[in-house]
Protein backbone atom coordinates (compact mmCIF):
# COMPACT_ATOMS: atom_id res chain seq x y z
CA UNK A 1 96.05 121.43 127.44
CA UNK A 2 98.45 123.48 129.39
CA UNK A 3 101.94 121.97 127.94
CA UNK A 4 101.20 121.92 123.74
CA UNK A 5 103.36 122.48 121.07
CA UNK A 6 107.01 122.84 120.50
CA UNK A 7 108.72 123.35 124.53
CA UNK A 8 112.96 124.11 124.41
CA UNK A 9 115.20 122.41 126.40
CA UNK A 10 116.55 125.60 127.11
CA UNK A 11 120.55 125.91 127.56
CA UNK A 12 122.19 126.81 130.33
CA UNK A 13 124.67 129.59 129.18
CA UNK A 14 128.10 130.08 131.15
CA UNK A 15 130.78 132.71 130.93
CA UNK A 16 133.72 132.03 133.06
CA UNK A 17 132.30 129.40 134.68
CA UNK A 18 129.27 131.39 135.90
CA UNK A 19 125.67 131.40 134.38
CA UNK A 20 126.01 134.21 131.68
CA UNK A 21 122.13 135.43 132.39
CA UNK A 22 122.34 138.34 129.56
CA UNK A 23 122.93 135.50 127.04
CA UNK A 24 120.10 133.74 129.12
CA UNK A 25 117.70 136.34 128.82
CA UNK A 26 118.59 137.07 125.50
CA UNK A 27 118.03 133.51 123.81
CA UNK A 28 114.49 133.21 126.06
CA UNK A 29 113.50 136.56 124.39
CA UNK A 30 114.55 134.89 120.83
CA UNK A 31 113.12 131.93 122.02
CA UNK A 32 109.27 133.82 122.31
CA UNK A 33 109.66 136.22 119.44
CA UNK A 34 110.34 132.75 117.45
CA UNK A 35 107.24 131.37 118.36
CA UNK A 36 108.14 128.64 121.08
CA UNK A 37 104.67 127.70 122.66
CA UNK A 38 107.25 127.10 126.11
CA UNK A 39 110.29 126.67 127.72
CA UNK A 40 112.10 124.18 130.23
CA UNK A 41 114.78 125.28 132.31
CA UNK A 42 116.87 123.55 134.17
CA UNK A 43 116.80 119.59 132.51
CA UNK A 44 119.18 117.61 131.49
CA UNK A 45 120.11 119.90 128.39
CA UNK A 46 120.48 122.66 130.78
CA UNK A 47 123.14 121.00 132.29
CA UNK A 48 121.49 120.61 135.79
CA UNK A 49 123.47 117.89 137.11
CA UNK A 50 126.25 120.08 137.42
CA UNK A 51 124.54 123.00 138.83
CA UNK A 52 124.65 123.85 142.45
CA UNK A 53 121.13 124.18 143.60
CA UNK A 54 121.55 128.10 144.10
CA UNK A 55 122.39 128.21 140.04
CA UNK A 56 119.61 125.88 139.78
CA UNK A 57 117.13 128.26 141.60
CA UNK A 58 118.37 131.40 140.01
CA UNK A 59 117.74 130.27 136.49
CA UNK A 60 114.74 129.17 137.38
CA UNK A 61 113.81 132.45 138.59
CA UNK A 62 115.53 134.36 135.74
CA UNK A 63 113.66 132.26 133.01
CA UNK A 64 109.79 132.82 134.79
CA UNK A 65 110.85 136.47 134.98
CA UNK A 66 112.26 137.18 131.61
CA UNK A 67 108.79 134.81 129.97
CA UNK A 68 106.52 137.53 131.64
CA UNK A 69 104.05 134.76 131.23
CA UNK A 70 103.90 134.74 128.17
CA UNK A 71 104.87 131.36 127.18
CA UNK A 72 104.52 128.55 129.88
CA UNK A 73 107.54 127.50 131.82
CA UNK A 74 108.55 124.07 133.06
CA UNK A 75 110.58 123.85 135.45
CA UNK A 76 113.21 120.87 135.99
CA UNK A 77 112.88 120.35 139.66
CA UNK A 78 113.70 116.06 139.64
CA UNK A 79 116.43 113.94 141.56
CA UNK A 80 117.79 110.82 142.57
CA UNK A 81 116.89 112.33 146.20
CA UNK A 82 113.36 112.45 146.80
CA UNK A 83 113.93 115.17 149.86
CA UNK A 84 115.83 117.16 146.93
CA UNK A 85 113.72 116.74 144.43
CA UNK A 86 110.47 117.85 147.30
CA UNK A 87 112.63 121.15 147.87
CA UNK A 88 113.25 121.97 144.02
CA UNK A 89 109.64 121.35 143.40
CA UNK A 90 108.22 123.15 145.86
CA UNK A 91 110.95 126.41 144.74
CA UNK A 92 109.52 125.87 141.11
CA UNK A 93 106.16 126.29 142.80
CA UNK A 94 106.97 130.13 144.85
CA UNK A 95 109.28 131.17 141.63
CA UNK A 96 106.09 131.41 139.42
CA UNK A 97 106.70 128.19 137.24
CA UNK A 98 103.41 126.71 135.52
CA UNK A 99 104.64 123.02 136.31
CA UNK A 100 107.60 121.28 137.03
CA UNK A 101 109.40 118.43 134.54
CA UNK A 102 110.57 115.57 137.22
CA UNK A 103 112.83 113.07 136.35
CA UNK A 104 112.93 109.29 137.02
CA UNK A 105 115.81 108.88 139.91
CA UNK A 106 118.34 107.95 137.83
CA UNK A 107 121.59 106.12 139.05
CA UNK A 108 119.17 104.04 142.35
CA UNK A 109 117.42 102.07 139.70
CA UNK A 110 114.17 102.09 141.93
CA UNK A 111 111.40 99.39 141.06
CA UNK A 112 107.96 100.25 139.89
CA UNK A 113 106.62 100.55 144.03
CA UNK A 114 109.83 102.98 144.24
CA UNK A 115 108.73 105.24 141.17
CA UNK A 116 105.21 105.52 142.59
CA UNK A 117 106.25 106.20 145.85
CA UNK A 118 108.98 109.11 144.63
CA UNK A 119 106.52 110.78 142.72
CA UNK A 120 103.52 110.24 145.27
CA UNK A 121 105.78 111.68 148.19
CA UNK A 122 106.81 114.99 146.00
CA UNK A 123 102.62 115.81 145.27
CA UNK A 124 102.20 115.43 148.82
CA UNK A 125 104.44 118.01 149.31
CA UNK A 126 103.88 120.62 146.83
CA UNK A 127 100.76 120.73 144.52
CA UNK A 128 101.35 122.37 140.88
CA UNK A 129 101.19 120.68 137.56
CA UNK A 130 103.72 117.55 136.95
CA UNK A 131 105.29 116.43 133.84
CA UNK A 132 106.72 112.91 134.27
CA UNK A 133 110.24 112.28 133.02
CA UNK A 134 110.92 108.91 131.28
CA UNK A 135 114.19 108.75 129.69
CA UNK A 136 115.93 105.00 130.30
CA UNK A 137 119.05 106.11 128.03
CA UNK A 138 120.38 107.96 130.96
CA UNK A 139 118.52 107.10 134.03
CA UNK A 140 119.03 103.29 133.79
CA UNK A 141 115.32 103.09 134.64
CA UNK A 142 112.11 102.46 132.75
CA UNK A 143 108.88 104.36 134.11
CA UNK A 144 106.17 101.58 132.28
CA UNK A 145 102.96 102.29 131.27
CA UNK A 146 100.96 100.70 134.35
CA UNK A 147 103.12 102.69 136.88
CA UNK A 148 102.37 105.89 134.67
CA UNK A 149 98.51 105.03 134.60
CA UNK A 150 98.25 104.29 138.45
CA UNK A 151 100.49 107.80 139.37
CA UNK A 152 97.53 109.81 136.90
CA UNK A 153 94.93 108.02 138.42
CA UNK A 154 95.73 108.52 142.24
CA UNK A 155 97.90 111.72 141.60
CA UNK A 156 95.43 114.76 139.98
CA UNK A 157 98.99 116.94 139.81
CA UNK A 158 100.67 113.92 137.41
CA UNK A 159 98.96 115.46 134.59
CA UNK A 160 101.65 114.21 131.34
CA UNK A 161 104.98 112.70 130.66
CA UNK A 162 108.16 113.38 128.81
CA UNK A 163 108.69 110.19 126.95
CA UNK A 164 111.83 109.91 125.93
CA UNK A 165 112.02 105.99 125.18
CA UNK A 166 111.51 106.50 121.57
CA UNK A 167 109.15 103.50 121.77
CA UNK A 168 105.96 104.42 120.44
CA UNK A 169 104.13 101.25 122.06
CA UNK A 170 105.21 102.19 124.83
CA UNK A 171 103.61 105.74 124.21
CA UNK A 172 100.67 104.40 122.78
CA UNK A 173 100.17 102.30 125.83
CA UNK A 174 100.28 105.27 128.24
CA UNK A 175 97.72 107.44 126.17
CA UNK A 176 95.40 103.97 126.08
CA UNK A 177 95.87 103.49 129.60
CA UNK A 178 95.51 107.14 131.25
CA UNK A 179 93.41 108.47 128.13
CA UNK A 180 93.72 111.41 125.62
CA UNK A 181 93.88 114.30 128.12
CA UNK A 182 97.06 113.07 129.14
CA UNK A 183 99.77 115.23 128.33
CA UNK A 184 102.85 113.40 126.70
CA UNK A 185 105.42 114.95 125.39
CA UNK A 186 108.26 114.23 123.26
CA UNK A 187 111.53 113.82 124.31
CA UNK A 188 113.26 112.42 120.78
CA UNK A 189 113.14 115.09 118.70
CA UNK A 190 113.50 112.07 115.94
CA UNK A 191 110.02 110.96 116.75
CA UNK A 192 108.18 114.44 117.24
CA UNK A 193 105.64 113.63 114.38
CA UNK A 194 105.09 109.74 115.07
CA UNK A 195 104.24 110.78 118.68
CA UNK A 196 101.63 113.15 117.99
CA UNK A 197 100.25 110.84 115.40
CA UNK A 198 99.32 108.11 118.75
CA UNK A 199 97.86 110.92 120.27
CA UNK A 200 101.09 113.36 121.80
CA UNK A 201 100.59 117.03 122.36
CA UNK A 202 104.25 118.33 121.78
CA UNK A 203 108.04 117.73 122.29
CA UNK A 204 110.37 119.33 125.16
CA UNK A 205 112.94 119.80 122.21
CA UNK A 206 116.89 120.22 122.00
CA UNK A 207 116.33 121.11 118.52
CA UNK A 208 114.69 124.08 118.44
CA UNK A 209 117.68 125.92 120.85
CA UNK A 210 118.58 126.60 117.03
CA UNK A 211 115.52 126.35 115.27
CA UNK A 212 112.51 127.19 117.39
CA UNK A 213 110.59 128.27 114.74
CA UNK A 214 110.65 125.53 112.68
CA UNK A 215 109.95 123.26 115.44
CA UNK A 216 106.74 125.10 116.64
CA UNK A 217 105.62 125.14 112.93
CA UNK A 218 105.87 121.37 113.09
CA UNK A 219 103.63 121.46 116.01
CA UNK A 220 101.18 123.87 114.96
CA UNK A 221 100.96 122.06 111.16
CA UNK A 222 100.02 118.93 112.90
CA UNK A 223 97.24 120.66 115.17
CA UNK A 224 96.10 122.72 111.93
CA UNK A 225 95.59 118.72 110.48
CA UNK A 226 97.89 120.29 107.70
CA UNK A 227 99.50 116.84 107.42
CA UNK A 228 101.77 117.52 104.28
CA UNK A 229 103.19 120.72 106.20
CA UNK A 230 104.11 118.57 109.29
CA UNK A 231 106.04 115.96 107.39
CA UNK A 232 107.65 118.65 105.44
CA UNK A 233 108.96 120.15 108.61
CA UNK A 234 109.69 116.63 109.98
CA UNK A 235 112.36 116.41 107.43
CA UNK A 236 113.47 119.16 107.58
CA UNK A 237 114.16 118.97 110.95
CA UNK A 238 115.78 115.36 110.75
CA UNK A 239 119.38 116.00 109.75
CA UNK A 240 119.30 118.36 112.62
CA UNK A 241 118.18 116.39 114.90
CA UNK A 242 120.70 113.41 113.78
CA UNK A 243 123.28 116.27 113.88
CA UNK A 244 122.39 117.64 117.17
CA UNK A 245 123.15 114.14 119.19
CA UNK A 246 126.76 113.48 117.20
CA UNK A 247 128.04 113.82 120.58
CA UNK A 248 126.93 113.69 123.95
CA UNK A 249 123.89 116.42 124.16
CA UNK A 250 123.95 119.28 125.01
CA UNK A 251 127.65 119.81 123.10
CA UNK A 252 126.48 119.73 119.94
CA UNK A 253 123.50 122.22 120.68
CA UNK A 254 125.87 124.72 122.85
CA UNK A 255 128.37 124.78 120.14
CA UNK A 256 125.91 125.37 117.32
CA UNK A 257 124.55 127.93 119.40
CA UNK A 258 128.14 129.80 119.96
CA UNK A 259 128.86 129.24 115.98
CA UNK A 260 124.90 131.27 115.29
CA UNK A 261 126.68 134.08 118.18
CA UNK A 262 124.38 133.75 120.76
CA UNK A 263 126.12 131.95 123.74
CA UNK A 264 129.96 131.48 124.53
CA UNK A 265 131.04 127.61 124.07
CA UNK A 266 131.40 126.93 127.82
CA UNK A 267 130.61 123.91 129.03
CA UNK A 268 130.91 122.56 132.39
CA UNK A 269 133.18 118.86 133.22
CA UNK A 270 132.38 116.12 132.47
CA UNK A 271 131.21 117.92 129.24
CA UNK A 272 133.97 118.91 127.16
CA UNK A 273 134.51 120.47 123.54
CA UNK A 274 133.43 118.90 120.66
CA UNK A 275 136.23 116.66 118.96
CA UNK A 276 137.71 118.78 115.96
CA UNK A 277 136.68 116.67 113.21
CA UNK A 278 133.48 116.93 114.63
CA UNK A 279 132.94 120.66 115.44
CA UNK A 280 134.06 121.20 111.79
CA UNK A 281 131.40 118.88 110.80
CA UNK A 282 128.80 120.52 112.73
CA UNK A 283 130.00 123.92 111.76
CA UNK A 284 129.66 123.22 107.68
CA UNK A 285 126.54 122.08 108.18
CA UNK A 286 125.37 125.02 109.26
CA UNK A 287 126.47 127.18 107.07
CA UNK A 288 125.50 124.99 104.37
CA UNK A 289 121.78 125.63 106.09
CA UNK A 290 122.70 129.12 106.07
CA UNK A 291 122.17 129.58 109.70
CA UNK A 292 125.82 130.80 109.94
């Protein structure tokens, strides 16, 4: 399998309202040396929405040139606009990226027919490898286990899903329905352990912007079949993850990772600072995990 193990969410760092790309480079070189099996720039923890498609494009192409190939790199390339989401695919594609992570349109609330048809028209544009994006909480939309089977079976480039429902019936439906070479993915770092349990191969994670080793170690316990080592890390990892979603993600995450020194806290509107209560919250906690 191409997409296995622990992936980051990666962070979008900004300085001044511009993407700081030393701190970029610099936390995708941590990110490796940690022992991240891949990274994923550009989704929603990246802060895409509010990227211009330039930015978007340039940290794509920073991220496949500071990974070397080394680790793979999965590119968020998805829309509400299929044309857009055609043009960010097929940039994904020429910038060296080893697949591309596509979101459900969120905000159009397509029907089942619409989902196929989105993802159908995009592979008929650009061939590379596609990781399906299911996450309801913020697209309003529900990609369902039949619509997932029929895209694998008539789409050879829909080969996994981020699954981000936190349902595992729904998860165990899609591996029963397009089999155990499908790729699906994570995207609750709550539920890392349950999902590879039905059958997952890994988790596009939030988490492990702080704590990539740990959450590749999870990962590579559970494909080891060293079952008492993945459930240690799984809760170990669990006040994390409860502590990394206080607040609207990725502000939690970003402002851990400017407390540890290795972005600025910049966030861009909507997104604001944590509350104070909060941020003081978030910032015992890690010094009472000594990661501070």
């Amino acid at each position: 399998m191409q997409f296995k193990g622990a992936f980051t969410a990666l962070v979008t760092p900004f300085s001044n309202g511009q993407l700081d790309e030393e701190a970029y480079r610099k936390l995708i070189e941590w990110q490796i040396q940690s022992g991240i099996n891949g990274v994923v720039p550009c989704g929603t923890t990246g802060e895409s929405a509010t990227m211009s498609h330039d930015e978007h494009k340039r940290v794509i192409r920073i991220c496949v040139d500071q990974v070397k190939g080394r680790v793979p790199v999965l590119a968020g390339a998805g829309s509400n606009n299929t044309a857009e989401a055609v043009e960010l695919t097929r940039f994904a594609k020429e910038a060296g990226a080893d697949g591309a992570l596509l979101i459900t349109p969120y905000y159009n609330k397509p029907t089942q027919e619409g989902l196929y048809q989105h993802f159908k028209r995009i592979a008929e544009e650009v061939s590379m490898p596609f990781i399906l994006y299911n996450v309801p909480g913020r697209t309003s939309v529900n990609l369902l286990p039949p619509t997932v089977a029929r895209l694998n079976k008539d789409i050879p480039d829909v080969v996994g899903i981020k699954e981000a429902t936190g349902d595992l019936n729904q998860v165990s439906q899609v591996l029963e329905f397009c089999g155990p070479d499908f790729q699906v993915l994570s995207g609750d770092d709550f539920t890392v352990l349950p999902l590879l349990s039905v059958g997952g191969c890994g988790v596009i994670s939030v988490v492990s912007n702080i704590l990539p080793d740990k959450m590749s170690a999870l990962c590579s316990a559970w494909f080891a079949a060293d079952l008492p080592k993945a459930r240690e890390m799984h809760y170990l990892l669990a006040s994390f993850s409860r502590m990394m979603f206080i607040e609207t993600n990725p502000i939690p995450v970003k402002t851990a990772l400017s407390l540890m020194g290795r972005i600025n806290l910049e966030m861009r509107l909507p997104l604001t600072p944590m509350s104070p209560a909060n941020s003081e919250t978030l910032r015992g906690f890690l010094a009472d995990k000594k990661l501070i």
